[in-house]
N, C-alpha and C. Protein backbone atom coordinates (compact mmCIF):
# COMPACT_ATOMS: atom_id res chain seq x y z
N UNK A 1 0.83 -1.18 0.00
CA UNK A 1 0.00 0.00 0.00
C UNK A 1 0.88 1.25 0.00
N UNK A 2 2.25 1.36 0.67
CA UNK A 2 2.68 2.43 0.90
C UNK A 2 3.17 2.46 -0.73
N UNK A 3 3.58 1.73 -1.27
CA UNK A 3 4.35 1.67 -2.57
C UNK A 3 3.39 2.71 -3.34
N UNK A 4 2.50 2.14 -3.65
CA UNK A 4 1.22 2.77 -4.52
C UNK A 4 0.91 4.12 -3.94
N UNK A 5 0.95 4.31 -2.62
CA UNK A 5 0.60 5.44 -1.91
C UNK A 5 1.71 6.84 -2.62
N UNK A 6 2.83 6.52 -2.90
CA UNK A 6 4.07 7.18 -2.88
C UNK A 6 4.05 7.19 -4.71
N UNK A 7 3.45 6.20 -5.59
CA UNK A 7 3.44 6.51 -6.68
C UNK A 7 2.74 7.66 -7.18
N UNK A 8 1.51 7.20 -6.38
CA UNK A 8 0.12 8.24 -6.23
C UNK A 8 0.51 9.12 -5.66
N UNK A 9 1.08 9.67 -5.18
CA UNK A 9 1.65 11.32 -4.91
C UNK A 9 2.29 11.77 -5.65
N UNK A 10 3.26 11.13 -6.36
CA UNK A 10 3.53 11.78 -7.30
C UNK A 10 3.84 12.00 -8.63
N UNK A 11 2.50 11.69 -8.92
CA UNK A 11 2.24 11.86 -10.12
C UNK A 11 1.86 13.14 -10.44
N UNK A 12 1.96 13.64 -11.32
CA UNK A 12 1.18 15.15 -11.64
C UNK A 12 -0.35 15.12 -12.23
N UNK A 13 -1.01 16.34 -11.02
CA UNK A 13 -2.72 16.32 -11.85
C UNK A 13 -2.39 16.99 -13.27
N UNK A 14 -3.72 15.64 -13.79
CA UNK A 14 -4.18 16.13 -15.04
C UNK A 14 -5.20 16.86 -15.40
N UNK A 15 -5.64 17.72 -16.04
CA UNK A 15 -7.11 18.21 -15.88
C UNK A 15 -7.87 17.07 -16.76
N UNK A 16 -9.02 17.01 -16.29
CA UNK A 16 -10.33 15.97 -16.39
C UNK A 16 -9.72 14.80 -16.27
N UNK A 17 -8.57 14.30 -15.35
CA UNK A 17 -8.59 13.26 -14.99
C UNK A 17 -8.75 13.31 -13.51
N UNK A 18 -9.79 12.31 -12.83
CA UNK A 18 -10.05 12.25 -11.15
C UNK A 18 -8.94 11.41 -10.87
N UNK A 19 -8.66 12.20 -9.76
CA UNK A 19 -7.55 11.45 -8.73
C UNK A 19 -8.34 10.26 -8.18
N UNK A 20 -7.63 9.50 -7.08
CA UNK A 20 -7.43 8.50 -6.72
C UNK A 20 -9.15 8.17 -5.48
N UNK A 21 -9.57 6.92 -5.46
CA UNK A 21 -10.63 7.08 -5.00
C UNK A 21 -9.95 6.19 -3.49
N UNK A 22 -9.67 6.75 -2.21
CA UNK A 22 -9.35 6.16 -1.67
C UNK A 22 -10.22 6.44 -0.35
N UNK A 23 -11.41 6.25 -0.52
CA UNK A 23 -12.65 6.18 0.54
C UNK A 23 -12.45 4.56 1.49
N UNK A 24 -12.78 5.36 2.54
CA UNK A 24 -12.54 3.93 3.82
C UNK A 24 -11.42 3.18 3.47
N UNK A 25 -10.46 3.99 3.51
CA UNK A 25 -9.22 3.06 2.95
C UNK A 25 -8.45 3.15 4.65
N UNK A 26 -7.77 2.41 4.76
CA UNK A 26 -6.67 2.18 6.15
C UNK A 26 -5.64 2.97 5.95
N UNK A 27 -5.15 3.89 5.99
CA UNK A 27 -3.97 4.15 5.97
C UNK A 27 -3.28 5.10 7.24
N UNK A 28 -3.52 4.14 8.14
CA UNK A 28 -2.86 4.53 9.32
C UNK A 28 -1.33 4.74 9.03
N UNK A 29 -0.05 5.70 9.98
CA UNK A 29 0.93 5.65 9.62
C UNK A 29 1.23 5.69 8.05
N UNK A 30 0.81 5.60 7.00
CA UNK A 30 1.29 6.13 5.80
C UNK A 30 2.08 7.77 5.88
N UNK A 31 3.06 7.16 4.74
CA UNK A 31 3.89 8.67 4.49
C UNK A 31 3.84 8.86 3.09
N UNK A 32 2.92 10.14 3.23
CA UNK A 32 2.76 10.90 1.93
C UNK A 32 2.87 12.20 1.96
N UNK A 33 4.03 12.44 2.82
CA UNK A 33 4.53 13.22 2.89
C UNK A 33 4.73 14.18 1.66
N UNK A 34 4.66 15.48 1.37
CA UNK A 34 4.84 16.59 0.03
C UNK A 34 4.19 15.61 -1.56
N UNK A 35 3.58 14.63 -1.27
CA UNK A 35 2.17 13.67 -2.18
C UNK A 35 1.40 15.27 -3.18
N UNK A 36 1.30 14.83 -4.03
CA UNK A 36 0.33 15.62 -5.06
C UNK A 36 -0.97 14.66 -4.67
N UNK A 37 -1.95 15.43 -3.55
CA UNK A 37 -3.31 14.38 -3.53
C UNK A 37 -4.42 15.88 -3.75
N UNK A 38 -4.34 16.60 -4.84
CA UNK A 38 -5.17 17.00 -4.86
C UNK A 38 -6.61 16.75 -5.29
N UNK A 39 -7.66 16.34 -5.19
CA UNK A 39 -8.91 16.17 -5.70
C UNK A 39 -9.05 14.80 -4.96
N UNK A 40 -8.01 14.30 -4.22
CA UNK A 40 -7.96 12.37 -4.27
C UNK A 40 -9.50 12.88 -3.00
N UNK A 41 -10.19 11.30 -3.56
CA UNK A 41 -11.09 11.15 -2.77
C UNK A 41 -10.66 10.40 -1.26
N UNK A 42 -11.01 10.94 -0.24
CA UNK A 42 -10.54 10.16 0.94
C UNK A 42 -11.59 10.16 2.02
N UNK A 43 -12.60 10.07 2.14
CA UNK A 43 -13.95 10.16 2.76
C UNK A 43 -14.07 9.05 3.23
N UNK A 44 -14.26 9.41 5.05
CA UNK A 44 -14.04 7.96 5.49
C UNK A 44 -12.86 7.54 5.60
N UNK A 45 -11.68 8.17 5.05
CA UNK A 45 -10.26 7.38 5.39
C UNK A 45 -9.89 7.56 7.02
N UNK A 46 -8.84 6.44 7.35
CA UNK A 46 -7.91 6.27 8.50
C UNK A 46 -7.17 6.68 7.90
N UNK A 47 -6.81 7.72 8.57
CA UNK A 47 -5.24 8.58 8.29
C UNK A 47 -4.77 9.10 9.89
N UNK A 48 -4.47 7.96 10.97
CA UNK A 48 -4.19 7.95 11.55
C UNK A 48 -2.54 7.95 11.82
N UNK A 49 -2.13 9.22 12.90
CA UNK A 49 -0.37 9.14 12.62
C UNK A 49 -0.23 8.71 11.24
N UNK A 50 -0.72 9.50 10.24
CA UNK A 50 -0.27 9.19 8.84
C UNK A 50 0.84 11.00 8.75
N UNK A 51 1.82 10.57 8.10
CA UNK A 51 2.51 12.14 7.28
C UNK A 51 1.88 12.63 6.25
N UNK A 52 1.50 13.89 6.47
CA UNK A 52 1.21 14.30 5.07
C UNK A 52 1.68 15.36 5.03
N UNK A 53 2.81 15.97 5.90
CA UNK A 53 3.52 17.01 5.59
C UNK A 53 4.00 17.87 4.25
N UNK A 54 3.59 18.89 4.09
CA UNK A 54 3.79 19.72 2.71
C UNK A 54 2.62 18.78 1.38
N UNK A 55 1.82 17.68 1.84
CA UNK A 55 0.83 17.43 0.38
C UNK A 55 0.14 18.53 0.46
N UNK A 56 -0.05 18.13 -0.65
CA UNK A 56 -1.06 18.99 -1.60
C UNK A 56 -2.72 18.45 -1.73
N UNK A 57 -3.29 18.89 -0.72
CA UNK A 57 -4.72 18.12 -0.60
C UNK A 57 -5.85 19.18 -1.32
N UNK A 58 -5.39 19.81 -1.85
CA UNK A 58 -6.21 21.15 -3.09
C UNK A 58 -7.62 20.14 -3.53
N UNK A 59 -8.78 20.59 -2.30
CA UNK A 59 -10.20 19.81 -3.41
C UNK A 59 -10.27 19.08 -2.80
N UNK A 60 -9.21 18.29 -1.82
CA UNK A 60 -9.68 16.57 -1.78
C UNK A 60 -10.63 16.46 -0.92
N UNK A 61 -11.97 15.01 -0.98
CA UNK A 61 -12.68 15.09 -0.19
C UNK A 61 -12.42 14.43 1.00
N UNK A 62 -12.38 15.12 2.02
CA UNK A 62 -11.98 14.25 3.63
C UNK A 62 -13.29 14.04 4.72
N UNK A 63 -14.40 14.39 3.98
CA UNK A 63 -15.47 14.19 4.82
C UNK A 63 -15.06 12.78 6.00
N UNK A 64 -15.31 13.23 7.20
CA UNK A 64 -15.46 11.54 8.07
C UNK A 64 -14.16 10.63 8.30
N UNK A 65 -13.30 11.73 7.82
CA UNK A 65 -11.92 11.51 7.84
C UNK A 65 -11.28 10.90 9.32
N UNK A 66 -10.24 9.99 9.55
CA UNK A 66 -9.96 10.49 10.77
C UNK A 66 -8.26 10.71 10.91
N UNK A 67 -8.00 11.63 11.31
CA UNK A 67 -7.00 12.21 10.98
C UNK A 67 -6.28 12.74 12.99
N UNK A 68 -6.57 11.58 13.59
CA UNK A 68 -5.71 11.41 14.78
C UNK A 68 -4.13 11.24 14.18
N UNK A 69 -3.92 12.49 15.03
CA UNK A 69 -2.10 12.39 15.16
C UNK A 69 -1.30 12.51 14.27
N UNK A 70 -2.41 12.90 13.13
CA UNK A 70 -1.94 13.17 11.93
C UNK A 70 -0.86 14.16 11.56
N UNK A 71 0.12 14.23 11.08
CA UNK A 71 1.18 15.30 10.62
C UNK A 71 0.54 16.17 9.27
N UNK A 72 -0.08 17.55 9.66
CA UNK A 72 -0.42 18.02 8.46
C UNK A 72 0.92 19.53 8.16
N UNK A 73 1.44 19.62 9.18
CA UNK A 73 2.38 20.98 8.85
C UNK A 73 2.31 21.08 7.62
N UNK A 74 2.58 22.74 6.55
CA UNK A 74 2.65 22.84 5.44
C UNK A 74 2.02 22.37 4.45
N UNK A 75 0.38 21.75 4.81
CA UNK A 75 0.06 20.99 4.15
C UNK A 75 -1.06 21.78 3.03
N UNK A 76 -1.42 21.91 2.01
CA UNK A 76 -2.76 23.01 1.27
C UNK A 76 -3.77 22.13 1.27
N UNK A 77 -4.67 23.12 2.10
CA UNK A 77 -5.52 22.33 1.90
C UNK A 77 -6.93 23.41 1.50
N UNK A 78 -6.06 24.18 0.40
CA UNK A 78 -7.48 25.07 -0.37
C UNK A 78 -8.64 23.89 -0.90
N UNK A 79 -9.82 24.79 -0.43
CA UNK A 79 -10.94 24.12 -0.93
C UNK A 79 -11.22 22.51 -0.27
N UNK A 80 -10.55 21.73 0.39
CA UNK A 80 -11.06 20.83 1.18
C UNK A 80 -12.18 20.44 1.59
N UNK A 81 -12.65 19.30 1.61
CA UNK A 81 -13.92 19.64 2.19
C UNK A 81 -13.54 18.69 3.42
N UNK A 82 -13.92 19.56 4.65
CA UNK A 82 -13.38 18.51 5.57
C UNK A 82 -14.57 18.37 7.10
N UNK A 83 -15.96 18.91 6.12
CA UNK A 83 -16.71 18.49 7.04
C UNK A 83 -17.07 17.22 7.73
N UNK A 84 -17.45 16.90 9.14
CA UNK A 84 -17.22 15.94 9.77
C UNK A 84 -15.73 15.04 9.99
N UNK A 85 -14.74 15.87 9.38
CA UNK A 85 -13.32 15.08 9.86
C UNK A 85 -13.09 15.42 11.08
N UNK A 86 -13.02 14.53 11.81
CA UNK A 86 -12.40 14.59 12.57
C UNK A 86 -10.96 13.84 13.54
N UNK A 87 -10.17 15.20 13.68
CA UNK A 87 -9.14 14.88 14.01
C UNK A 87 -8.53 13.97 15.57
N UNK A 88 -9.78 13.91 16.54
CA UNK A 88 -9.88 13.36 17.69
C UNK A 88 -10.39 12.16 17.80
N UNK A 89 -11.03 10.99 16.26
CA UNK A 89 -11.76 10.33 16.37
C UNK A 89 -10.70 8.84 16.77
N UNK A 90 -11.38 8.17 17.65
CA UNK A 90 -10.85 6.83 18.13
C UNK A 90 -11.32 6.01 16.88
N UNK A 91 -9.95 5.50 16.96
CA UNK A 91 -10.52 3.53 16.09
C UNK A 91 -11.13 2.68 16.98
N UNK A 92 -11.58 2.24 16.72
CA UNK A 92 -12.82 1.71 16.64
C UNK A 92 -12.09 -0.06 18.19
N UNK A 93 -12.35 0.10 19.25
CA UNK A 93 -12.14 -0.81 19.83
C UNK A 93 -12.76 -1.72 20.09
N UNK A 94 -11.77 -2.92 19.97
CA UNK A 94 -12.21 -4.55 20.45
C UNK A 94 -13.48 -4.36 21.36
N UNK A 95 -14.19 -5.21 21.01
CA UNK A 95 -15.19 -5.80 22.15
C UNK A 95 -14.81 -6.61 22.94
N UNK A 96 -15.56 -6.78 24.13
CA UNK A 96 -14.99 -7.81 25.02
C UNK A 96 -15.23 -7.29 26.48
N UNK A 97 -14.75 -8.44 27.45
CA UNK A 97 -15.18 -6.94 29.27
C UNK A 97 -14.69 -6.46 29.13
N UNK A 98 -14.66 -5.25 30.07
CA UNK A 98 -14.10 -4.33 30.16
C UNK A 98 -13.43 -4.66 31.71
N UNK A 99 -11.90 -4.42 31.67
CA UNK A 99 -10.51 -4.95 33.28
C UNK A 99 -10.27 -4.21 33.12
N UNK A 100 -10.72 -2.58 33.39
CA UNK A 100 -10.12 -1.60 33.51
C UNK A 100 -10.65 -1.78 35.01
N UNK A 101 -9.42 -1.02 36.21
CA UNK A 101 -9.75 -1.02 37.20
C UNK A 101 -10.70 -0.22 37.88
N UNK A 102 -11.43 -0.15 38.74
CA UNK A 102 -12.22 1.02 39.14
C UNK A 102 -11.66 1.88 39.77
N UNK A 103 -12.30 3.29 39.64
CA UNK A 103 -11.04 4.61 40.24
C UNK A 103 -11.52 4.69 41.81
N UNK A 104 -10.85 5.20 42.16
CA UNK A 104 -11.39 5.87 43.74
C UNK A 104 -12.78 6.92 43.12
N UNK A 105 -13.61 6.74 44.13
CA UNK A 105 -14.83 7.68 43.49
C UNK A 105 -15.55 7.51 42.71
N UNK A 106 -15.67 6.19 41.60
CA UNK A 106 -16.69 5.46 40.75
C UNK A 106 -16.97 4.78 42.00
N UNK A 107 -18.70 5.52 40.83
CA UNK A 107 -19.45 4.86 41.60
C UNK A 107 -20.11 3.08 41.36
N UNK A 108 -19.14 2.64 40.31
CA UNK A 108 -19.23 1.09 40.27
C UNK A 108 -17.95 0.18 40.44
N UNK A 109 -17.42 0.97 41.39
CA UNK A 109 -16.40 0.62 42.70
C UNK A 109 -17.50 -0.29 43.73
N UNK A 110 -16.23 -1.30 43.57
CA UNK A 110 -16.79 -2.26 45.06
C UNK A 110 -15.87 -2.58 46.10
């Protein structure tokens, strides 16, 4: 994935050609770092601790994004659409009990 990720940056946009459709895609930790992703579709992506330092995200759609810990320094992000991204969102955890200990002061302390 990173291979392709790193081709796909840099390639140069074409006009009337759409970038890359990379909706609900995983890309936690990816480095696409100074990446040409302008227009790329990413709605719904994990871009968790991903680099994207200095890309070029001109257009791209990040709706629902989640973009924890993400490295954006220097990054353009004219025209974005980055409603509902959010940058605080948890992945998504295991089911199962819960052995977390109880604190002093919960009240489902025994």
């Amino acid at each position: 994935m990173q291979a392709a990720l790193t081709v796909l940056g840099r390639l140069p946009p074409l006009e009337g050609v759409a970038r890359a459709d990379l909706a609900d895609a995983h890309l936690t930790g990816a480095n696409v770092a100074a990446a040409e992703l302008s227009g790329s579709y990413l709605r719904r992506a994990t871009l968790t601790s991903a680099d994207l330092k200095g890309a070029d995200l001109t257009g791209a759609e990040l709706r629902g994004a989640t973009l924890t810990r993400a490295i954006l320094g220097e990054a353009t992000l004219n025209r974005a659409i980055l409603g509902e991204a959010d940058p605080d969102r948890r992945l998504p955890q295991r089911r199962g009990p819960d052995r977390r200990r109880p604190r002093r002061g919960d009240p489902d302390r025994r």
